[in-house]
PDB file of N, CA and C in Angstrom:
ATOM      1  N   UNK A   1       0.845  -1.166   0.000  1.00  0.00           N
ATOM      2  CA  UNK A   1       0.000   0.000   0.000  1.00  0.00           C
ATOM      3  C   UNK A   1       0.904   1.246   0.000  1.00  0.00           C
ATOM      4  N   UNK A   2       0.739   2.534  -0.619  1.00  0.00           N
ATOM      5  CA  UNK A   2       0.935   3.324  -0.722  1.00  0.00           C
ATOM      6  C   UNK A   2       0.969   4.545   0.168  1.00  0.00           C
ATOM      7  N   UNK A   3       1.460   5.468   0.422  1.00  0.00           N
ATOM      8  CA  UNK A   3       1.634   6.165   1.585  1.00  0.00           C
ATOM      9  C   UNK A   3       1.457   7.395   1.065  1.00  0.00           C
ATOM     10  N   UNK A   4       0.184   8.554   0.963  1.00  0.00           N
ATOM     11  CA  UNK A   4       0.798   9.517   0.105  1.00  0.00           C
ATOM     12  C   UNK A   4       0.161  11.074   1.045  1.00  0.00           C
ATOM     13  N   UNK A   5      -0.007  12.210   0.620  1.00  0.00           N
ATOM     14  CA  UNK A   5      -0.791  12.791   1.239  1.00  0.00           C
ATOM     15  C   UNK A   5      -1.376  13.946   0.351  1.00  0.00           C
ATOM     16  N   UNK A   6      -2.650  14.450   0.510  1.00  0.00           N
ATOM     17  CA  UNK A   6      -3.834  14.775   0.124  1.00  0.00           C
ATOM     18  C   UNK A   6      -4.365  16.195   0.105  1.00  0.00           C
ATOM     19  N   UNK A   7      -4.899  17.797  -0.140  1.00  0.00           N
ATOM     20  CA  UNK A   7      -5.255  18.954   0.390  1.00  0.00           C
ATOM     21  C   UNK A   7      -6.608  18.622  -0.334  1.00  0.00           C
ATOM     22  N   UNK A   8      -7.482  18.345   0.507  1.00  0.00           N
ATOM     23  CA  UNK A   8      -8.972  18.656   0.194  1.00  0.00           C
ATOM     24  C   UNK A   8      -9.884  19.972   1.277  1.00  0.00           C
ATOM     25  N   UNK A   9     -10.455  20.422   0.946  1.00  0.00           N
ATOM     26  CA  UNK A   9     -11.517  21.527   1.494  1.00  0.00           C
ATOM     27  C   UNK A   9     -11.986  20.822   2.998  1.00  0.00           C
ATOM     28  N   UNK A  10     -12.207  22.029   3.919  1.00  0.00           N
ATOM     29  CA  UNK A  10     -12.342  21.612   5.320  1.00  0.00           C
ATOM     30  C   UNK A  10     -13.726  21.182   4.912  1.00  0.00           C
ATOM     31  N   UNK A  11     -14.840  21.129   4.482  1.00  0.00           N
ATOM     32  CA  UNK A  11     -15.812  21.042   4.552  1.00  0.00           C
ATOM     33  C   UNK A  11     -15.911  19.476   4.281  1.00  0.00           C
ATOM     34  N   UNK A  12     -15.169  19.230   2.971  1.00  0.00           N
ATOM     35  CA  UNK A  12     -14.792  17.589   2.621  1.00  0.00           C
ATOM     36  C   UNK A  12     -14.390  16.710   3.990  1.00  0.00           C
ATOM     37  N   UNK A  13     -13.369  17.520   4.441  1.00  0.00           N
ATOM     38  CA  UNK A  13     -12.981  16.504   5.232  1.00  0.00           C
ATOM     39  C   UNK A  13     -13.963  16.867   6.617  1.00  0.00           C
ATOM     40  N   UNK A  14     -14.497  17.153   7.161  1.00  0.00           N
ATOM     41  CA  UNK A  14     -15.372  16.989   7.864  1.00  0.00           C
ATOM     42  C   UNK A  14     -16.585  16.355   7.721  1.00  0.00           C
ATOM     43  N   UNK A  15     -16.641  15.969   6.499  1.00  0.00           N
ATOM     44  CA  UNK A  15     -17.731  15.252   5.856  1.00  0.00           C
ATOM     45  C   UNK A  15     -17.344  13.791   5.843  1.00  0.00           C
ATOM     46  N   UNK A  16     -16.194  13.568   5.493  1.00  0.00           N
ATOM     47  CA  UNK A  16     -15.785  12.410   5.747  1.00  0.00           C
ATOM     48  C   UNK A  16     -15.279  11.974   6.542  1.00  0.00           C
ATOM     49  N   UNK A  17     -14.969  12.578   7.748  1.00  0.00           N
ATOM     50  CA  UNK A  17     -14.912  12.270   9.347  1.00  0.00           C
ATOM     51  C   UNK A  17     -15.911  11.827   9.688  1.00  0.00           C
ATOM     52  N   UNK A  18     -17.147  12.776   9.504  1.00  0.00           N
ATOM     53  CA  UNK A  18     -18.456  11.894  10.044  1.00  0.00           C
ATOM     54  C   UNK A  18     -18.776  10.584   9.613  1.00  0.00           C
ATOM     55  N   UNK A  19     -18.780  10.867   8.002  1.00  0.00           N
ATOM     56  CA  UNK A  19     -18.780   9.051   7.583  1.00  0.00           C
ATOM     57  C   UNK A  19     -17.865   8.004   8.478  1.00  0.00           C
ATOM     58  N   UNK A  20     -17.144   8.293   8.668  1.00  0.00           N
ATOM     59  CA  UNK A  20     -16.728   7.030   9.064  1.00  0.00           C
ATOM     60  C   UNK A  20     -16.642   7.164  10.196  1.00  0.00           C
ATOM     61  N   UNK A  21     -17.089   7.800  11.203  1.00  0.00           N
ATOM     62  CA  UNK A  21     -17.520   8.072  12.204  1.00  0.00           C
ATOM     63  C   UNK A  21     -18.932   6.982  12.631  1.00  0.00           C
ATOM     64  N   UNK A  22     -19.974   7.318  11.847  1.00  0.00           N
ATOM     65  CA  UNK A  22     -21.027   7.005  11.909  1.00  0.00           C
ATOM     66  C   UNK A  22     -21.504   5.273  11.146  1.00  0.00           C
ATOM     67  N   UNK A  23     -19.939   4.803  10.318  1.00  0.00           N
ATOM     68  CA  UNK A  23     -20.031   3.705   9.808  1.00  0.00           C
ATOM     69  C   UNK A  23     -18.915   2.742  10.606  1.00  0.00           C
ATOM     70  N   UNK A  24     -18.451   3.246  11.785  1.00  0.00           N
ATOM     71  CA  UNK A  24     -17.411   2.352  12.061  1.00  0.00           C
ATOM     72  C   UNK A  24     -16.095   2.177  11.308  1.00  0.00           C
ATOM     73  N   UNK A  25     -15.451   2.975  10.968  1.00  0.00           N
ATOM     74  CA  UNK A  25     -14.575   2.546  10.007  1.00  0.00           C
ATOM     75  C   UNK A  25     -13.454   4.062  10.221  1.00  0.00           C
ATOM     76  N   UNK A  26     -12.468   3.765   9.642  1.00  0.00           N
ATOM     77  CA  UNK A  26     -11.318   4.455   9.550  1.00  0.00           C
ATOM     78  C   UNK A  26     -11.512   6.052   8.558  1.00  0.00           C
ATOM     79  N   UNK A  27     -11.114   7.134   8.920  1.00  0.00           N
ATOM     80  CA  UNK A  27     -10.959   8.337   7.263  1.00  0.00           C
ATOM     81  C   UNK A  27     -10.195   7.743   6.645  1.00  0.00           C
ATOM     82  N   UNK A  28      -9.064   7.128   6.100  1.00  0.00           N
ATOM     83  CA  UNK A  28      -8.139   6.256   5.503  1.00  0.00           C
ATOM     84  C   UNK A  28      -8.995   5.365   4.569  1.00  0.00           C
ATOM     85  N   UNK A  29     -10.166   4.973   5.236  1.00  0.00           N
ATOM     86  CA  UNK A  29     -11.010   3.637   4.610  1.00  0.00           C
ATOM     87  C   UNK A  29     -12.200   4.743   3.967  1.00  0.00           C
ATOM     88  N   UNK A  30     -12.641   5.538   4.693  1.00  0.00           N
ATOM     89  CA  UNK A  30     -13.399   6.372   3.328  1.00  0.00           C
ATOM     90  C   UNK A  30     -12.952   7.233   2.164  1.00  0.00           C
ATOM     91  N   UNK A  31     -11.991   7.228   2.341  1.00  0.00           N
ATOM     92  CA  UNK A  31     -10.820   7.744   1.556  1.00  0.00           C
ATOM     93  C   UNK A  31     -10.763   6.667   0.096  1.00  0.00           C
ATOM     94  N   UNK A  32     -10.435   5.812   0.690  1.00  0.00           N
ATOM     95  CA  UNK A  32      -9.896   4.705  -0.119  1.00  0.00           C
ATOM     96  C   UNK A  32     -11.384   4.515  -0.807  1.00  0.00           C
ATOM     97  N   UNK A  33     -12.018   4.060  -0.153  1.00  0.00           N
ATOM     98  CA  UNK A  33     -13.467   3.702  -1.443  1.00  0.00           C
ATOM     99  C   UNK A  33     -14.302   4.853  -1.971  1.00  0.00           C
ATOM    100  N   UNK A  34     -13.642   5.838  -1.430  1.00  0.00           N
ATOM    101  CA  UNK A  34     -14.668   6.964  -2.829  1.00  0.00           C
ATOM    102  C   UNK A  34     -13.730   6.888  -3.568  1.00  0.00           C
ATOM    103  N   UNK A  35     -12.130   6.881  -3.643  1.00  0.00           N
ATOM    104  CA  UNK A  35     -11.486   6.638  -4.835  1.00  0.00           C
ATOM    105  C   UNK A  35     -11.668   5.667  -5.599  1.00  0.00           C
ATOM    106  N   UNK A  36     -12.286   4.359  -5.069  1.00  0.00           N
ATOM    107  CA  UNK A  36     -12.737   3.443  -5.786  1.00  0.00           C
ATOM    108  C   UNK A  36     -13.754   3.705  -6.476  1.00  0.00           C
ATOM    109  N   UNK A  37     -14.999   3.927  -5.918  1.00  0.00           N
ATOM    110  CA  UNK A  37     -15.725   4.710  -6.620  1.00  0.00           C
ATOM    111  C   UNK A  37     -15.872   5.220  -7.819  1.00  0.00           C
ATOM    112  N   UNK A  38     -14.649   6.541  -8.141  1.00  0.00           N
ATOM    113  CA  UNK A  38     -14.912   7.756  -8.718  1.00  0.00           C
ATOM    114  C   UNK A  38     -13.715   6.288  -9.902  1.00  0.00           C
ATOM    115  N   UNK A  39     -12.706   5.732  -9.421  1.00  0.00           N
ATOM    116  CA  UNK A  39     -12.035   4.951 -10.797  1.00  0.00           C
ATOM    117  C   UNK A  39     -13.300   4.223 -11.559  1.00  0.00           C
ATOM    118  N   UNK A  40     -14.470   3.890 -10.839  1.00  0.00           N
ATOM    119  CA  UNK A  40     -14.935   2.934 -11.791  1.00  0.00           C
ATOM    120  C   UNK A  40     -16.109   3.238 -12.479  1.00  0.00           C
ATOM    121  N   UNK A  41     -15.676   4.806 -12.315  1.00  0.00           N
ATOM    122  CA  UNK A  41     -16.733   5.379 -13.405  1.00  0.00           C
ATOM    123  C   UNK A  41     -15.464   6.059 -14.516  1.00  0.00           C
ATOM    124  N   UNK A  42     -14.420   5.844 -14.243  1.00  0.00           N
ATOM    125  CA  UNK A  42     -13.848   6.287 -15.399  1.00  0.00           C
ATOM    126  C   UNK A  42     -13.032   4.790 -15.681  1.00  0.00           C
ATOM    127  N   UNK A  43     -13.090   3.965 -16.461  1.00  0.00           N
ATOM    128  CA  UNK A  43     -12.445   2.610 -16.579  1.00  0.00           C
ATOM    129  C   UNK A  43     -11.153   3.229 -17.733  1.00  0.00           C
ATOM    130  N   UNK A  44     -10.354   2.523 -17.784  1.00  0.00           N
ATOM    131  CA  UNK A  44      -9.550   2.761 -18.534  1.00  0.00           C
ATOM    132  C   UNK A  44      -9.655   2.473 -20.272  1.00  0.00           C
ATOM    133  N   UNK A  45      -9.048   3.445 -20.842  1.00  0.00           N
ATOM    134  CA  UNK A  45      -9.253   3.441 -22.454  1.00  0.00           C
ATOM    135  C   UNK A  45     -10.537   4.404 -22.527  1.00  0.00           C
ATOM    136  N   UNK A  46     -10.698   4.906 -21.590  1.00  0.00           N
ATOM    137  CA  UNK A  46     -11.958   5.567 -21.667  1.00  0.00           C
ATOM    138  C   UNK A  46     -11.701   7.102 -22.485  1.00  0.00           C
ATOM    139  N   UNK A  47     -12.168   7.783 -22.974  1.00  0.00           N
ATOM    140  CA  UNK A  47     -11.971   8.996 -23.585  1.00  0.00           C
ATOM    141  C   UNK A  47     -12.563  10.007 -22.930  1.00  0.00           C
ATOM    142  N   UNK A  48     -11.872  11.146 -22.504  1.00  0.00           N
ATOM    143  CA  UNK A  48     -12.454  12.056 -21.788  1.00  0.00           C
ATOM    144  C   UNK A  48     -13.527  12.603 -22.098  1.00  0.00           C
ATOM    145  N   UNK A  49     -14.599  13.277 -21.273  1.00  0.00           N
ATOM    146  CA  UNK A  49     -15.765  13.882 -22.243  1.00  0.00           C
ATOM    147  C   UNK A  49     -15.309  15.452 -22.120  1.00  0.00           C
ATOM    148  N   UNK A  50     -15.671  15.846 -23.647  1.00  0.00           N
ATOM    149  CA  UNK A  50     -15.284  17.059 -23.569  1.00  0.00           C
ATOM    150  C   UNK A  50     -16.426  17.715 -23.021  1.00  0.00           C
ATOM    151  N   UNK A  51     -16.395  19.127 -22.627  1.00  0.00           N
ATOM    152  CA  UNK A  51     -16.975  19.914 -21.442  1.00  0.00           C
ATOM    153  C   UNK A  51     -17.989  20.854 -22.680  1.00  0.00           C
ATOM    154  N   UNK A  52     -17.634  20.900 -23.864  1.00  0.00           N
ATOM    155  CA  UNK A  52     -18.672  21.638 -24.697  1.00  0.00           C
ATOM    156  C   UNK A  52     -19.043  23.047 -24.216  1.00  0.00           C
ATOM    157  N   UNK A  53     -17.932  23.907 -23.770  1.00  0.00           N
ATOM    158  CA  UNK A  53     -18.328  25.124 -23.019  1.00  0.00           C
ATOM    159  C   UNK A  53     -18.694  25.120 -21.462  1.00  0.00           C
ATOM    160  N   UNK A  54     -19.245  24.167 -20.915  1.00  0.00           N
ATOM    161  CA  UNK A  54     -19.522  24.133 -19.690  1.00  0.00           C
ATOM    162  C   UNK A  54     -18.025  24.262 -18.636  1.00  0.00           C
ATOM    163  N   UNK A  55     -18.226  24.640 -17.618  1.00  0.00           N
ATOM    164  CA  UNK A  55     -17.147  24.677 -16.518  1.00  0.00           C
ATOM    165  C   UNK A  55     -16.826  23.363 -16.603  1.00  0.00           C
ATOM    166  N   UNK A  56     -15.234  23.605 -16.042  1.00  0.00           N
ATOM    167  CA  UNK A  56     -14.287  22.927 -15.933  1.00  0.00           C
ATOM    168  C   UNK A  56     -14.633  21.833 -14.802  1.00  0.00           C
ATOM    169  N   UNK A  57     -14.957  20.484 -15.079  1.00  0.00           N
ATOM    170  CA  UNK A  57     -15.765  19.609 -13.986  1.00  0.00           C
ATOM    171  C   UNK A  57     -14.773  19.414 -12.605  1.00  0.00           C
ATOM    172  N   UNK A  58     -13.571  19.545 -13.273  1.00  0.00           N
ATOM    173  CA  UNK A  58     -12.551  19.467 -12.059  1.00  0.00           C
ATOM    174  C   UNK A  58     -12.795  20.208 -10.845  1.00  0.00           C
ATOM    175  N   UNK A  59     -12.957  21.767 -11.534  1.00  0.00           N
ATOM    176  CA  UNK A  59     -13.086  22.925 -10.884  1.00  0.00           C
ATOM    177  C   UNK A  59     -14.550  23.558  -9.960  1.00  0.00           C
ATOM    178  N   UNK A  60     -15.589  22.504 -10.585  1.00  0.00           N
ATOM    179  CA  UNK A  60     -16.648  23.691 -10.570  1.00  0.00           C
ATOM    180  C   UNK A  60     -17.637  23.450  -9.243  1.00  0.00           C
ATOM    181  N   UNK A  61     -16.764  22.508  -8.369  1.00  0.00           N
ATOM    182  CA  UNK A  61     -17.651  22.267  -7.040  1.00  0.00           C
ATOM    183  C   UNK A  61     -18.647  21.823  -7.158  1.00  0.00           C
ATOM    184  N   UNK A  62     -19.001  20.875  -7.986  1.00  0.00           N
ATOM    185  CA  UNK A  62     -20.156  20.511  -8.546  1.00  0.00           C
ATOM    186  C   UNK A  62     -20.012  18.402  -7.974  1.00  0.00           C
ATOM    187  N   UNK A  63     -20.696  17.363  -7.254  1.00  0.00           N
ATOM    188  CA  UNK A  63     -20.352  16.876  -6.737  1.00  0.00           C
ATOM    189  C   UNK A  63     -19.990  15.930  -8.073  1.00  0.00           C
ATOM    190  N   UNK A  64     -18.737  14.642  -8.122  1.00  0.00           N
ATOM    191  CA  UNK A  64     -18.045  13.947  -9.478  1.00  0.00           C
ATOM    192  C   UNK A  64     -19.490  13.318 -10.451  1.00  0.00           C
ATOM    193  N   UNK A  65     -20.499  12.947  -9.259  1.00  0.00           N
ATOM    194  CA  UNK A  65     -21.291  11.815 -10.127  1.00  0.00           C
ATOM    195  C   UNK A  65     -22.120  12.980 -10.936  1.00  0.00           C
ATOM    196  N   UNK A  66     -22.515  14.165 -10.413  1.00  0.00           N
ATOM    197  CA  UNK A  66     -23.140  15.047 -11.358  1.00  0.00           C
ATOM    198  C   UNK A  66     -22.721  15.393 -12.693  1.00  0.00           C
ATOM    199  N   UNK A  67     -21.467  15.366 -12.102  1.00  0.00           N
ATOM    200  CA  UNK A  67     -20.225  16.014 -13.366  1.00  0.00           C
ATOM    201  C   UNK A  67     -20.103  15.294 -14.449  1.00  0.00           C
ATOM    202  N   UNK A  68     -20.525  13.586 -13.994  1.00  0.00           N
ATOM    203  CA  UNK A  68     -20.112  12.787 -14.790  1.00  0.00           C
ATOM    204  C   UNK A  68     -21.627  12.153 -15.715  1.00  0.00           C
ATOM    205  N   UNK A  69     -22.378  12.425 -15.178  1.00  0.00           N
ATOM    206  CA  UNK A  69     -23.890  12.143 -15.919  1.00  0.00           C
ATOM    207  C   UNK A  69     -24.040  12.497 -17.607  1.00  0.00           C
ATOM    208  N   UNK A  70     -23.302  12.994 -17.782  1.00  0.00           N
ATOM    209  CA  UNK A  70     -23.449  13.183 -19.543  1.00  0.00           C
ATOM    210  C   UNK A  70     -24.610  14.379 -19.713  1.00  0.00           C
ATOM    211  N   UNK A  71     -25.171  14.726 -18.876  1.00  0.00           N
ATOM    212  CA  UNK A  71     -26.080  16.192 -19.216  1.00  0.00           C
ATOM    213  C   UNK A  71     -25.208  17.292 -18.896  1.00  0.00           C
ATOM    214  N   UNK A  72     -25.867  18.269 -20.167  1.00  0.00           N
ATOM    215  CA  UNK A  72     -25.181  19.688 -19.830  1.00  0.00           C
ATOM    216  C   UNK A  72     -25.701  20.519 -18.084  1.00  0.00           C
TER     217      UNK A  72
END
């Protein structure tokens, strides 16, 4: 396993304190499966979708699965 470290928004990480707070489990371990998560909506060989004018999905505080729905 990998050892690395992370700058996400206080709001994130207080969000995911509670999760795993409230599920028994480690921040390390909610950590780890929303990254799982968010890989297996992008599988590999996959082609990026272009943004067609819309904000930058990276950027736009908008939560990943919204971003990733294919509607403008």
């Amino acid at each position: 396993m990998i050892k690395t470290q992370v700058q996400i928004p206080d709001r994130l990480y207080r969000e995911a304190k509670r999760v795993a707070a409230e599920n028994e489990m480690s921040f390390a371990e909610v950590v780890r499966r929303g990254i799982e998560e968010v890989v297996q909506h992008y599988p590999a060989g996959r082609q990026a979708a272009r943004t067609g004018g819309r904000r930058n999905p990276r950027t736009s505080g908008e939560p990943w699965h919204r971003r990733t729905s294919g509607r403008p």
